[in-house]
N, C-alpha and C. Protein backbone atom coordinates (compact mmCIF):
# COMPACT_ATOMS: atom_id res chain seq x y z
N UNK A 1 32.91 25.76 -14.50
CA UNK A 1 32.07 24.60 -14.20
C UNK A 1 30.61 25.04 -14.02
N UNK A 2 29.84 24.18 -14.84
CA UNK A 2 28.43 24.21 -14.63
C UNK A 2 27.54 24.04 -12.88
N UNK A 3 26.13 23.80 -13.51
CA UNK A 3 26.07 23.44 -11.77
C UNK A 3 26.01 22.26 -11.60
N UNK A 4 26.42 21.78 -10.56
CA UNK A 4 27.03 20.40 -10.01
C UNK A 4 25.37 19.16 -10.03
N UNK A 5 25.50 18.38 -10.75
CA UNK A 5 25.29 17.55 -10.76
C UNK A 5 25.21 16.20 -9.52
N UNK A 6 23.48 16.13 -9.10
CA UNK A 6 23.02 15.57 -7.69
C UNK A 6 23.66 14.06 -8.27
N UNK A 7 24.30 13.54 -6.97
CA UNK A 7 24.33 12.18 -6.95
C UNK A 7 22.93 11.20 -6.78
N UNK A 8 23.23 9.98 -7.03
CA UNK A 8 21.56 9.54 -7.17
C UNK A 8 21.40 9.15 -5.25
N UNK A 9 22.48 8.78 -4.53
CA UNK A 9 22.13 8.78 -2.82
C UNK A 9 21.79 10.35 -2.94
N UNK A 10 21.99 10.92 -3.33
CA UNK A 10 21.33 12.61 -2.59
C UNK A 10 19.63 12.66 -3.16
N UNK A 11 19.66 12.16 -3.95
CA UNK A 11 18.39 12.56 -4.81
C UNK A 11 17.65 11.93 -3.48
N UNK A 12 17.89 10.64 -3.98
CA UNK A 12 17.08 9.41 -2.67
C UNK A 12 16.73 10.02 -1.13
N UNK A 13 18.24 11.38 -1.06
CA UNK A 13 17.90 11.55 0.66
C UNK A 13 16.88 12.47 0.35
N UNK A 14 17.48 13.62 -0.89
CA UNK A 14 15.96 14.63 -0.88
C UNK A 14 14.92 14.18 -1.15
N UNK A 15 14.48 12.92 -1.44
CA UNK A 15 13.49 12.39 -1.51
C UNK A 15 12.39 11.63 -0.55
N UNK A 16 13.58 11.20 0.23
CA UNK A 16 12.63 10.83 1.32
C UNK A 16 12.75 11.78 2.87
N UNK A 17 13.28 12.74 2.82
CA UNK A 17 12.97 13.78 3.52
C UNK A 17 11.62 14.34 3.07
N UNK A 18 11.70 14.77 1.70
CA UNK A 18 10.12 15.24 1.16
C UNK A 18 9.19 13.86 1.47
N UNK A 19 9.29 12.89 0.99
CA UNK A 19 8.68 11.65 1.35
C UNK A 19 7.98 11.84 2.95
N UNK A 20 9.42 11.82 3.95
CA UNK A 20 9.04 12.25 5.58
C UNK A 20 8.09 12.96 5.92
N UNK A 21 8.13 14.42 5.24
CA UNK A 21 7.87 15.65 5.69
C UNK A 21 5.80 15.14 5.13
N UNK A 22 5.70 14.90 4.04
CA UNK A 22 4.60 14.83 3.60
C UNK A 22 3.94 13.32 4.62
N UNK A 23 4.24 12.69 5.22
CA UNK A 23 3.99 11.71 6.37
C UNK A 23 3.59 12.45 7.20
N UNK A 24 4.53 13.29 7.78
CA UNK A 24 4.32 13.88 9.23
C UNK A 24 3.40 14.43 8.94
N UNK A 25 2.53 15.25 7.60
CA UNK A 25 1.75 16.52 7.74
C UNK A 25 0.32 15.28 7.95
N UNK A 26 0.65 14.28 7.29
CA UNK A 26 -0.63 13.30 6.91
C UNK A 26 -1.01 12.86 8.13
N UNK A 27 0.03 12.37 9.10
CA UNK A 27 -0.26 11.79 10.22
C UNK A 27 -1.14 12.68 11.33
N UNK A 28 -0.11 14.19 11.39
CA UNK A 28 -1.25 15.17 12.14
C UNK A 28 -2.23 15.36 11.35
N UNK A 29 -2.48 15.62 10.27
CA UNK A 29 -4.16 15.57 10.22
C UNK A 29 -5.12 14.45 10.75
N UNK A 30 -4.46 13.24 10.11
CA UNK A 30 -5.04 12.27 10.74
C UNK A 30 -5.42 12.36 12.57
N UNK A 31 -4.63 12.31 12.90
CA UNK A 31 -4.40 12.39 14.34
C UNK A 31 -5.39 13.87 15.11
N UNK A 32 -5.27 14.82 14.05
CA UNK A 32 -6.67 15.78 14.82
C UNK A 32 -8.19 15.41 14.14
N UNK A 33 -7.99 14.89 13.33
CA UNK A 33 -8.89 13.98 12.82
C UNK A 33 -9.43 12.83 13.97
N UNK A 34 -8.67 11.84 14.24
CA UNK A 34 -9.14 10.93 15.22
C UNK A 34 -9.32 11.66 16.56
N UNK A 35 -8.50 12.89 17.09
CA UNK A 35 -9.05 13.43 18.35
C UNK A 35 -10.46 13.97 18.53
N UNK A 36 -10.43 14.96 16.99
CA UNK A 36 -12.02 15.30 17.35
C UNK A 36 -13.16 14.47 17.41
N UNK A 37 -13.04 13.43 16.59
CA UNK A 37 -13.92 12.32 16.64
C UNK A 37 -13.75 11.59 18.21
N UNK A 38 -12.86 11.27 18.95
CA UNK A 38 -13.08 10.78 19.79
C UNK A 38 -13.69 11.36 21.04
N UNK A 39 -13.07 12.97 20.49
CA UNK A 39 -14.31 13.66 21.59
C UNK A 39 -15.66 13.62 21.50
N UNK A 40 -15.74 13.77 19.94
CA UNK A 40 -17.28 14.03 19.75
C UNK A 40 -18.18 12.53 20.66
N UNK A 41 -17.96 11.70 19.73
CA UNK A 41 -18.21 10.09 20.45
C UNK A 41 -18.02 10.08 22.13
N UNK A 42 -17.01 10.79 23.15
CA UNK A 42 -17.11 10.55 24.39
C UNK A 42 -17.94 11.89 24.84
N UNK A 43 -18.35 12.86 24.13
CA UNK A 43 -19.71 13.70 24.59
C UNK A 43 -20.88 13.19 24.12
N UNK A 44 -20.56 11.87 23.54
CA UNK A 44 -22.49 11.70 22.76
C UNK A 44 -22.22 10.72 24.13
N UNK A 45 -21.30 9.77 24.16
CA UNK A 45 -21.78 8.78 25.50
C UNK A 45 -21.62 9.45 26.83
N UNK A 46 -21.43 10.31 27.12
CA UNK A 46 -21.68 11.16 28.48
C UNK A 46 -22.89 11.82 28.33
């Protein structure tokens, strides 16, 4: 036997695990993104 052949629910899960994973990295950037800015902005108003 050859190599086994992905079902299309597996594809879908490896897909949105990669889907997930590339979220989470987006969100922390975002998110040290909005922290430094909010510091910067609460040292310009102090």
């Amino acid at each position: 036997m050859g190599e086994r052949v992905l079902l299309p629910e597996e594809v879908d899960r490896i897909r949105m695990t990669n889907k997930g994973k590339q979220r989470e990295e987006r969100a922390s950037r975002d998110w040290c993104f909005l922290h430094s800015l909010s510091k910067s902005i609460y040292s310009f108003t102090v």
